[in-house]
Protein backbone atom coordinates (compact mmCIF):
# COMPACT_ATOMS: atom_id res chain seq x y z
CA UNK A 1 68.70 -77.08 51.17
CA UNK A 2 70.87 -77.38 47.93
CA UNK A 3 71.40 -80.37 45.85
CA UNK A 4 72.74 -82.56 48.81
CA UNK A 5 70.72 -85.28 50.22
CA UNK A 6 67.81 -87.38 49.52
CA UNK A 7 66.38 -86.14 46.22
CA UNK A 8 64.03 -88.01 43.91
CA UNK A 9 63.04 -87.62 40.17
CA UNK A 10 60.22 -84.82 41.05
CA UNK A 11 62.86 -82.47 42.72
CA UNK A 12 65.11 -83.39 39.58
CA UNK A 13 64.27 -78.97 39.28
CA UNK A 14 67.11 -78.36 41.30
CA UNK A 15 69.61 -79.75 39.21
CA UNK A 16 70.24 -76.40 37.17
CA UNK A 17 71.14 -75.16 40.25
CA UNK A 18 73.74 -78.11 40.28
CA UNK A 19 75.49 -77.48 37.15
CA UNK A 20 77.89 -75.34 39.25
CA UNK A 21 79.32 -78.38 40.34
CA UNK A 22 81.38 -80.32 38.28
CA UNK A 23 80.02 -83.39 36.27
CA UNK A 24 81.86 -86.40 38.58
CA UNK A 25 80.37 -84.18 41.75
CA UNK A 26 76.83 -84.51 40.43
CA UNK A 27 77.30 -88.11 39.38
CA UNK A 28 78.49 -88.79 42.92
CA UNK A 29 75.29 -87.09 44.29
CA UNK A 30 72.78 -88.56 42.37
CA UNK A 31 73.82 -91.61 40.81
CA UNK A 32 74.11 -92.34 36.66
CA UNK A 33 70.32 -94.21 37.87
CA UNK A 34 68.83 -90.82 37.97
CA UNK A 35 69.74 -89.60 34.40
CA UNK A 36 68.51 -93.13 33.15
CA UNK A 37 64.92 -92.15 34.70
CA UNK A 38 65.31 -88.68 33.49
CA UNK A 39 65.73 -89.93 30.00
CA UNK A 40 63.07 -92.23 30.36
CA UNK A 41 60.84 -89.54 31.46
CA UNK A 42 61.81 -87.82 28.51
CA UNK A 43 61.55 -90.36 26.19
CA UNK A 44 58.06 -90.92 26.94
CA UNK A 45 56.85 -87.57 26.83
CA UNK A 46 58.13 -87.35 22.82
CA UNK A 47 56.11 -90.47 22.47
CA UNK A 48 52.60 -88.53 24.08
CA UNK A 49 53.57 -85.09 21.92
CA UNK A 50 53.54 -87.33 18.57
CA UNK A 51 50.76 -88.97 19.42
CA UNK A 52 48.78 -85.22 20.23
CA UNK A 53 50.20 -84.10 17.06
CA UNK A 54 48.48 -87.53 15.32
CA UNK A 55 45.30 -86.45 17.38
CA UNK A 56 45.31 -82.80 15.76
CA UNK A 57 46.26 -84.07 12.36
CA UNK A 58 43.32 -86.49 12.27
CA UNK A 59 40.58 -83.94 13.70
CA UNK A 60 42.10 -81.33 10.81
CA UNK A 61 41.29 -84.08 8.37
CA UNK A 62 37.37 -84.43 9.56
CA UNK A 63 36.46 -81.21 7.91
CA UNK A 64 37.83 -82.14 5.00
CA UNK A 65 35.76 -85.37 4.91
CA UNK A 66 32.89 -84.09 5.88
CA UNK A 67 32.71 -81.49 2.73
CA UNK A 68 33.88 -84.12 0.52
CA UNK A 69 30.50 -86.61 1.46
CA UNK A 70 28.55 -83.27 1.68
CA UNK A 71 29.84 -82.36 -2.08
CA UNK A 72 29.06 -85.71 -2.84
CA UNK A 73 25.62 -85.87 -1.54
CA UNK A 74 24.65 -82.58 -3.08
CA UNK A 75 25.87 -84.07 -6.61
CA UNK A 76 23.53 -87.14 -6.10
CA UNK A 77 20.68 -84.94 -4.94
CA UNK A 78 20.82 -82.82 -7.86
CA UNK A 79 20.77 -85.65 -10.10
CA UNK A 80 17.49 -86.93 -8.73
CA UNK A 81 16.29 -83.85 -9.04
CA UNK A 82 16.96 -83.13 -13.03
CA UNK A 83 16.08 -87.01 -13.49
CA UNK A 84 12.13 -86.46 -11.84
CA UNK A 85 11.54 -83.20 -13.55
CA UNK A 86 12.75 -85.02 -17.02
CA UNK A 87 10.35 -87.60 -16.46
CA UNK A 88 8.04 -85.28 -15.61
CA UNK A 89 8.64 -82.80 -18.57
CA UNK A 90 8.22 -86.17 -20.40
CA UNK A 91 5.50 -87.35 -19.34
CA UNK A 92 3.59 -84.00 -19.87
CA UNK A 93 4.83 -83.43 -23.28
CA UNK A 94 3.45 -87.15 -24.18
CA UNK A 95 -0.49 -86.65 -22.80
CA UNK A 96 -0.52 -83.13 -24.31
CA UNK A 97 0.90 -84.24 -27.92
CA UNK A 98 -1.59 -87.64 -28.03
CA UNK A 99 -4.44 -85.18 -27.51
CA UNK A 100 -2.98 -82.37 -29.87
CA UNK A 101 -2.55 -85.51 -32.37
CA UNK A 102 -6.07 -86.41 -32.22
CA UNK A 103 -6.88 -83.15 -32.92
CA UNK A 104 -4.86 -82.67 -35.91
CA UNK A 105 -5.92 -85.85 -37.62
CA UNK A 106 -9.67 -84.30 -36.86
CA UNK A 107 -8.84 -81.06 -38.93
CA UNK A 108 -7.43 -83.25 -41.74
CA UNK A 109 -10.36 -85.22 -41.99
CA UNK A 110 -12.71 -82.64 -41.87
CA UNK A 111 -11.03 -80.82 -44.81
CA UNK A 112 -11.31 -83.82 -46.87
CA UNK A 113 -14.78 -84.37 -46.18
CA UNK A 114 -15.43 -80.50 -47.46
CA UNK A 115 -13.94 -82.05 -50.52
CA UNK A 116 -15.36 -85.46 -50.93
CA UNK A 117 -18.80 -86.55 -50.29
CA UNK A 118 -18.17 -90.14 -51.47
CA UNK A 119 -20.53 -89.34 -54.41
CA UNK A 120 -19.39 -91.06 -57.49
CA UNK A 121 -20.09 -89.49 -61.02
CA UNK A 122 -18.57 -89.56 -64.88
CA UNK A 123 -17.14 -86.59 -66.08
CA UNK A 124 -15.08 -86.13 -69.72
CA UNK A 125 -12.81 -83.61 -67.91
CA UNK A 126 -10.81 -83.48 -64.12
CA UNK A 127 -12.09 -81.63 -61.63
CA UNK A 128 -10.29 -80.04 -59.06
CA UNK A 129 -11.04 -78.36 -55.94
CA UNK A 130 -9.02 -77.56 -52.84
CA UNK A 131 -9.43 -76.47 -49.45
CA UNK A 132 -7.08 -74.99 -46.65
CA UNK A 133 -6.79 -75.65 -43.32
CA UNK A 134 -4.79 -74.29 -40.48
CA UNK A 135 -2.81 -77.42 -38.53
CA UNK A 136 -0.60 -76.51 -35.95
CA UNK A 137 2.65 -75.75 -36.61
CA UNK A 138 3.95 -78.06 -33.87
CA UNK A 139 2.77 -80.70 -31.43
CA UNK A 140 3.17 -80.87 -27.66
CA UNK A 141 6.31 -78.44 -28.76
CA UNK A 142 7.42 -81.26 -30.50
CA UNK A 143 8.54 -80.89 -34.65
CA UNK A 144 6.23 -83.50 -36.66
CA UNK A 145 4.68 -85.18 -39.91
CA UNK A 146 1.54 -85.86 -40.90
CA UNK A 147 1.59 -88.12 -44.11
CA UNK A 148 -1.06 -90.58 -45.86
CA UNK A 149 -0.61 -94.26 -45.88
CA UNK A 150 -3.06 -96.35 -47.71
CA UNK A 151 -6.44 -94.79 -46.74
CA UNK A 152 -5.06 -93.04 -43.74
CA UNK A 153 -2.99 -90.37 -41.91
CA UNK A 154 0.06 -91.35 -39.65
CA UNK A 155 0.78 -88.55 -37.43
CA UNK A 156 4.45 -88.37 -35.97
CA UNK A 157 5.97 -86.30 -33.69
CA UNK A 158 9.39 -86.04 -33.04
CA UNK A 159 10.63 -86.24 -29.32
CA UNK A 160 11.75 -87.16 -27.01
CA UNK A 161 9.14 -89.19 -26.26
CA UNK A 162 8.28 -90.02 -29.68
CA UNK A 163 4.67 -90.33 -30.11
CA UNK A 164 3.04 -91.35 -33.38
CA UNK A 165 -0.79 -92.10 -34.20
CA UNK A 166 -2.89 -93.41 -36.99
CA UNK A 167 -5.92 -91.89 -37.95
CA UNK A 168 -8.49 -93.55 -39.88
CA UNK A 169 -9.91 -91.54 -42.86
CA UNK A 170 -12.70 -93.37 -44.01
CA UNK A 171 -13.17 -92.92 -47.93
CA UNK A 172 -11.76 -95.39 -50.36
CA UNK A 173 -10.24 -93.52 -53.09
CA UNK A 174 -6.12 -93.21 -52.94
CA UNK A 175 -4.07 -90.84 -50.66
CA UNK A 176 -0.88 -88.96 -51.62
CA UNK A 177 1.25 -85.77 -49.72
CA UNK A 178 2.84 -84.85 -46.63
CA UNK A 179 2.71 -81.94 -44.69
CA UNK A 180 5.04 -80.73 -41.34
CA UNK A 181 1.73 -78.81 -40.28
CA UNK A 182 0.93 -74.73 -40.35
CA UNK A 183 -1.28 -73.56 -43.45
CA UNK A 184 -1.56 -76.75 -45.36
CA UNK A 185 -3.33 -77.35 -48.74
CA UNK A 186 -5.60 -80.46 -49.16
CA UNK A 187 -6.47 -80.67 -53.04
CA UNK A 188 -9.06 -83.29 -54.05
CA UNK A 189 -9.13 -84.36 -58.02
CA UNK A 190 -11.19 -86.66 -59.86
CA UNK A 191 -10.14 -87.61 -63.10
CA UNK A 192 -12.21 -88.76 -66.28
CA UNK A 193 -10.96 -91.98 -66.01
CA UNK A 194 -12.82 -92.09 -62.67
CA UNK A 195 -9.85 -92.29 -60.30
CA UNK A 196 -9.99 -90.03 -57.12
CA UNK A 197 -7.07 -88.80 -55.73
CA UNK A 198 -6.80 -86.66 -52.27
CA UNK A 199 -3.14 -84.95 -52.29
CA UNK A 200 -2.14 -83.10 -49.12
CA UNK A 201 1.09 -80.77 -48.78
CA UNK A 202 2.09 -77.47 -46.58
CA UNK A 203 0.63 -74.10 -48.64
């Protein structure tokens, strides 16, 4: 059929086949009205490839997101994680130092009681005796001090958690020392002038 008669924009194919002709033959045929459409038709398939190329940016970005929230999530997830088993570790180390406390302030006692019996007698010379015990050499893996005040032994260990406790010794005579626990010397002397004195310090 050619490129002669009735054509419309869909059989706008045959036009390559029209370039043979000259330019003012083609205008003739078609009309400057069916370039206008053709550009139109052009014009608006730009506009739907930018807008696929928008599409296929966007969807490349998702991944991206997602391993950023998924990085993000992991970060807070660990955190929770380390911050429980602190509390925990925390926690544990507190009960198990109160009750290794108690114990120490026991074995304090009971070497000064191997030392004094609370009986009170003159002598015209100081006596001196001593006994060792073994305290442990730390609490609830804790570094600590065991020290007199007054008439009694303040226990401290250093944390975290601190944890400190006061132990009662019972005999009213005066106090002196400090030890940091291990083999620890508790020396009881009674001087002529009737003053008893219980001094405590590591061996």
């Amino acid at each position: 059929m050619g490129c002669y008669g009735n054509m419309s924009l869909k059989k706008f194919s045959c036009l390559p086949i029209c370039r043979l002709f000259k330019i003012p033959d083609i205008l003739q045929e078609f009309g400057s009205q069916t370039f206008l459409n053709h550009d139109a038709h052009v014009t608006i398939t730009q506009q739907k490839y930018k807008r696929l190329q928008r599409s296929l940016r966007s969807k490349g970005q998702n991944p991206l997101i997602s391993h950023a929230l998924s990085i993000v999530l992991l970060m807070v997830l660990v955190g929770a994680i380390v911050s429980s088993l602190n509390t925990v570790r925390s926690d544990f180390r507190s009960f198990i130092g109160t009750h290794e406390i108690e114990n120490t302030c026991e074995l304090i006692k009971s070497g000064i009681e191997k030392l004094y019996t609370g009986e009170r007698y003159n002598s015209s010379v100081n006596i001196t005796s001593r006994v060792f015990v073994s305290l442990p050499e730390r609490i609830g893996d804790m570094n600590y001090r065991a020290r007199f005040v007054n008439d009694s032994a303040i226990i401290e260990a250093f944390g975290p958690p601190s944890i400190n406790d006061t132990c009662r010794i019972g005999f009213n005579i005066t106090y002196r020392g400090s030890t940091s626990g291990g083999r620890t010397e508790i020396n009881y002397t009674r001087f002529s002038e009737g003053i008893d004195l219980i001094f405590m310090g590591r061996a």
